[in-house]
Protein backbone atom coordinates (compact mmCIF):
# COMPACT_ATOMS: atom_id res chain seq x y z
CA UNK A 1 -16.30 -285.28 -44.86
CA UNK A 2 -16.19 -282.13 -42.43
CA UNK A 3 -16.48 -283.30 -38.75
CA UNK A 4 -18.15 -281.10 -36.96
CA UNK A 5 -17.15 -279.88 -33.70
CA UNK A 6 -18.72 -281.47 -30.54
CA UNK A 7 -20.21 -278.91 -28.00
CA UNK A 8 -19.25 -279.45 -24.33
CA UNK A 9 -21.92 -277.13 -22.25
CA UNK A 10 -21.45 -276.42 -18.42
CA UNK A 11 -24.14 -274.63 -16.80
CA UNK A 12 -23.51 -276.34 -13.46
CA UNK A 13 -21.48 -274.14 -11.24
CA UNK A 14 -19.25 -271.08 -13.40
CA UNK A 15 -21.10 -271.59 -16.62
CA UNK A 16 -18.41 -273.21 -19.74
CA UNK A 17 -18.72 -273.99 -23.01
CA UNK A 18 -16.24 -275.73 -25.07
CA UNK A 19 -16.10 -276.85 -28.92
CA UNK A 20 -14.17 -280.49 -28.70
CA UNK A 21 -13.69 -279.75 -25.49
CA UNK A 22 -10.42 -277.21 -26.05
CA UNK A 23 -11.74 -274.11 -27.67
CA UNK A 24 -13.71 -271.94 -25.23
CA UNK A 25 -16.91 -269.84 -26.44
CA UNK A 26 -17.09 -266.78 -24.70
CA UNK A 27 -20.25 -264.79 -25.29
CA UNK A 28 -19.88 -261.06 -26.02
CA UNK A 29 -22.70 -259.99 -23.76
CA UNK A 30 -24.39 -261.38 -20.42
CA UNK A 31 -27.61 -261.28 -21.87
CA UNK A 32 -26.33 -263.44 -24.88
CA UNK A 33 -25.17 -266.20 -22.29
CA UNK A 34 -28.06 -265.77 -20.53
CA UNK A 35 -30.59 -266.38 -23.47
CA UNK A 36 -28.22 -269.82 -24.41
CA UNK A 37 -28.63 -271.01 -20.75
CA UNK A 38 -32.52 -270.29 -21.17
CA UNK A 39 -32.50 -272.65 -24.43
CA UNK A 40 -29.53 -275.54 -22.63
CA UNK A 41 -32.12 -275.62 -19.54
CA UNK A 42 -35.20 -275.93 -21.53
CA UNK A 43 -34.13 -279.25 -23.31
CA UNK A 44 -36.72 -278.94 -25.75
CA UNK A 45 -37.83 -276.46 -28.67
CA UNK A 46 -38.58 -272.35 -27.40
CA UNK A 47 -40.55 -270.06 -28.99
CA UNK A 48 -39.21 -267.08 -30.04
CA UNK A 49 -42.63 -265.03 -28.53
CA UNK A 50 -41.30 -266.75 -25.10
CA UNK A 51 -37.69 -265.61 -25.41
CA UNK A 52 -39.01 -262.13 -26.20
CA UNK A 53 -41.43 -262.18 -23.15
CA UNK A 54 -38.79 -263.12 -20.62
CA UNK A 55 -35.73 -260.84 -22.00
CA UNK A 56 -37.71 -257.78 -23.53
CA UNK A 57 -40.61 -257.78 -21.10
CA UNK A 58 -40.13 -253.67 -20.72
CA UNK A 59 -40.73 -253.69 -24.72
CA UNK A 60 -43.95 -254.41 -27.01
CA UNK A 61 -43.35 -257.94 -28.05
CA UNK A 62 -42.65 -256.15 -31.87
CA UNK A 63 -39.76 -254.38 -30.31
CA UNK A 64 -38.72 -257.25 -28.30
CA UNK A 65 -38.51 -259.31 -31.33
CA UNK A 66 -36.65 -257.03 -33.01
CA UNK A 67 -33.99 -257.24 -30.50
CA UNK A 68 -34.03 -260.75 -30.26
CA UNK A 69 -33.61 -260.97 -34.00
CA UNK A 70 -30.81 -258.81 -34.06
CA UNK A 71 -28.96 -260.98 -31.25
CA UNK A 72 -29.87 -264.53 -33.23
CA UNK A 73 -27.28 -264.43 -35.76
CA UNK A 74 -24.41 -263.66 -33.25
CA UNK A 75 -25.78 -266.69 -31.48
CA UNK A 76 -26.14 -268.82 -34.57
CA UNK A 77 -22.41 -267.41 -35.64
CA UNK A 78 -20.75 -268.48 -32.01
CA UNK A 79 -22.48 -272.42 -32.44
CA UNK A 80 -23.28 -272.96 -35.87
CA UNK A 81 -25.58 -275.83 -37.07
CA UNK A 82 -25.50 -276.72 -32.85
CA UNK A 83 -28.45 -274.38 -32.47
CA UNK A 84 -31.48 -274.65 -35.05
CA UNK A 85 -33.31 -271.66 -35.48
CA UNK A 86 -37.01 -272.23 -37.11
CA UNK A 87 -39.48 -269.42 -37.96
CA UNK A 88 -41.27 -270.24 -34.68
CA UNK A 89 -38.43 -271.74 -32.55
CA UNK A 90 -35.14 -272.28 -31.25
CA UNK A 91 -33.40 -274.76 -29.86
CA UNK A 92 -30.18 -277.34 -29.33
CA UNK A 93 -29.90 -279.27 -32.54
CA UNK A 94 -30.00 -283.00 -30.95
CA UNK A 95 -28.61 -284.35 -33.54
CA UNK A 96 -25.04 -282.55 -33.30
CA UNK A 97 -22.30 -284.34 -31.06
CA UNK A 98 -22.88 -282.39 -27.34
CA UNK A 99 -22.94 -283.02 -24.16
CA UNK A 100 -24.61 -281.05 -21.46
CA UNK A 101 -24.00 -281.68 -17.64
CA UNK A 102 -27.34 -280.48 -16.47
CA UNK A 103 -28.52 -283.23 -18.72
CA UNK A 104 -25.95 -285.75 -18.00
CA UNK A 105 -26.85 -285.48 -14.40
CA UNK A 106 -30.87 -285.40 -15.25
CA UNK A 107 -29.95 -288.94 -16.67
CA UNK A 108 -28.55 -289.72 -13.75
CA UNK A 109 -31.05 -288.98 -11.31
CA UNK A 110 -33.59 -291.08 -13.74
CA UNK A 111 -31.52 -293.66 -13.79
CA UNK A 112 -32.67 -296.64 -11.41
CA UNK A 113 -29.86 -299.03 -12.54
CA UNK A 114 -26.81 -297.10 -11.79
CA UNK A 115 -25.59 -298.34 -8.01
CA UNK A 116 -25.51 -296.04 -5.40
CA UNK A 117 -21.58 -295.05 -4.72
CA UNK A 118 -21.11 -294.62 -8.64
CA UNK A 119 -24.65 -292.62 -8.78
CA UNK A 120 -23.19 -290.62 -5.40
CA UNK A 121 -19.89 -289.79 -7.12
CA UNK A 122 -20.98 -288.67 -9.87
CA UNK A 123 -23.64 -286.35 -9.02
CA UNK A 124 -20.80 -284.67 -7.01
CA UNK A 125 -18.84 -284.65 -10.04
CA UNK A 126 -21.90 -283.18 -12.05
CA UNK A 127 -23.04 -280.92 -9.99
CA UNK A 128 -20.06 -278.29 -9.28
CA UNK A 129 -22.85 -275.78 -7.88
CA UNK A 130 -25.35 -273.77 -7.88
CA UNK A 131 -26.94 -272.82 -11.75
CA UNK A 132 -24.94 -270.15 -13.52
CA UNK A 133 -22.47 -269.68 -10.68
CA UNK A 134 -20.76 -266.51 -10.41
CA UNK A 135 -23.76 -265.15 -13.01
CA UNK A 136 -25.34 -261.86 -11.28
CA UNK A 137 -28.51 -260.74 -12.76
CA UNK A 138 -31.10 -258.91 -10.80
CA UNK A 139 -34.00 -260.98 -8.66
CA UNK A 140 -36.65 -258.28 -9.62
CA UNK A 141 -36.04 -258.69 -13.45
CA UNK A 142 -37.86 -261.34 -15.25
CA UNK A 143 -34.65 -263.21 -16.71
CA UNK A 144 -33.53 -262.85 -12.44
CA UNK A 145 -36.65 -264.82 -11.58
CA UNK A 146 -36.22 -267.05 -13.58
CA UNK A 147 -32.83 -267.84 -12.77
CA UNK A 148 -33.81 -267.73 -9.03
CA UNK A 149 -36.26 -270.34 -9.66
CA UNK A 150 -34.11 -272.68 -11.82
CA UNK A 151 -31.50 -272.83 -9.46
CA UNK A 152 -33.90 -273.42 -6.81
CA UNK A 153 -35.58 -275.98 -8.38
CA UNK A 154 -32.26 -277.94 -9.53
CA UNK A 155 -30.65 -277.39 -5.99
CA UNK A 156 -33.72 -279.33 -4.64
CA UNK A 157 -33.31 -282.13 -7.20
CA UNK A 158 -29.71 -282.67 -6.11
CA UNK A 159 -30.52 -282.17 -2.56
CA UNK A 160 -33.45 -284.96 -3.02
CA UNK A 161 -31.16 -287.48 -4.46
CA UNK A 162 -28.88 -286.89 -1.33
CA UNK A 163 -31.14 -287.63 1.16
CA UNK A 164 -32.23 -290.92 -0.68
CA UNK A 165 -28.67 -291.64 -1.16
CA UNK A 166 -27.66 -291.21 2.19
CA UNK A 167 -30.73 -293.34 3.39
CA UNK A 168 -29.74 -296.17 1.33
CA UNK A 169 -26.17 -296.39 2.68
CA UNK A 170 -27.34 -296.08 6.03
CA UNK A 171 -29.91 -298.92 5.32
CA UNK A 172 -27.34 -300.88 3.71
CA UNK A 173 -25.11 -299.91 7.20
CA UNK A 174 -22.48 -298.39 4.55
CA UNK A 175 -22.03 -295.47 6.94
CA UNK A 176 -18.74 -294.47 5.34
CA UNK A 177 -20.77 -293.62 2.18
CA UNK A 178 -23.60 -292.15 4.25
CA UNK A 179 -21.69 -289.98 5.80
CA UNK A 180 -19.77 -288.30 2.84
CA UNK A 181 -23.13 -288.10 1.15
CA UNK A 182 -24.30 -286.49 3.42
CA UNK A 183 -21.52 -284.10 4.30
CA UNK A 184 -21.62 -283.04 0.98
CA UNK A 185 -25.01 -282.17 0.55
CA UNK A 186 -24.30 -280.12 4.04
CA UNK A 187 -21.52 -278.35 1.85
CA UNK A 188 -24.59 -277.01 -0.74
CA UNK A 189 -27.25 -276.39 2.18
CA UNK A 190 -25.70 -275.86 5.55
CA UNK A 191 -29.00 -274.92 7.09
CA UNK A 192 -30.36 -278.47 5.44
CA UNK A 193 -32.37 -279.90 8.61
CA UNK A 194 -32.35 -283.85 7.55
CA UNK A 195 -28.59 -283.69 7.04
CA UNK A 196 -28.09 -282.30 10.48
CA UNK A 197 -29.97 -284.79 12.05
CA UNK A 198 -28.28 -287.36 10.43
């Protein structure tokens, strides 16, 4: 029986992607790696009309499919059966061996059972920085918004779980664990007010 390769996906911090964790896939355009992160960050099935919207917006959505059509079989070449690609969607194939750190840590965050210091740890471990690190697109362009917004909206997650973090050690008078909580999530938002006044 043919194995197939598992998919290790990094979009925390400088975006990686691995098959069995060795092999690196490097997109050949921006925009390619760009439209992947779009489907990783969704987590759930995206319509090719929505794909088109955000990267073609300049185009009639006929043109814009058009493009997108000619860019889904280089996509579906660099992951195989990993992505599934239906007449109306796209999306990670769930059912393929992959692991994805913005999920990981999403699972983390959910998580009520994990205890503190592990659930501390390893959302430092998860979370190596902002979205797409290191990934320039501009803020006036629709795929920039977006991007602008999803790392917002992920740094404030993270930063969330630090201050209850940090307010549990304290409570628990762990200050050691406080404090390093709390000095890290001053490393991602120096200007973070509730850190400071910690």
């Amino acid at each position: 029986e043919h194995r197939l390769p598992m998919l290790t996906i990094y979009v925390l911090g400088k975006p990686e992607l691995y098959k069995d964790n060795k092999d690196p896939i490097v997109f050949p355009a921006l925009q390619m790696e760009l439209i992947f992160a779009y489907i990783v960050c969704a987590g759930h099935p995206v319509s090719h009309t929505e794909i088109t919207e955000l990267f073609w917006s300049h185009l009639t959505l006929a043109g814009g499919l058009a493009k997108w059509h000619e860019i889904l079989p280089m996509l579906r070449n660099q992951l195989g059966t990993h992505l599934e690609v239906t007449p109306q969607q796209v999306y990670l194939n769930q059912s393929q061996r992959q692991w994805v750190d913005l999920h990981e840590m999403e699972y983390l965050l959910a998580d009520k059972e994990t205890a503190a210091v592990q659930k501390s740890e390893r959302l430092q471990t998860f979370y190596r920085g902002e979205l797409l690190a290191g990934v320039a697109v501009p803020q006036s362009s629709q795929p920039g918004k977006w991007l602008h917004q999803k790392r917002q909206s992920v740094q404030q997650r993270v930063m969330a779980a630090v201050h209850e973090l940090t307010e549990h050690f304290l409570q628990q008078s762990d200050y050691a664990n406080g404090l390093k909580t709390n000095r890290w999530g001053l490393t991602l938002e120096p200007t973070d007010e509730r850190g400071h006044r910690l």
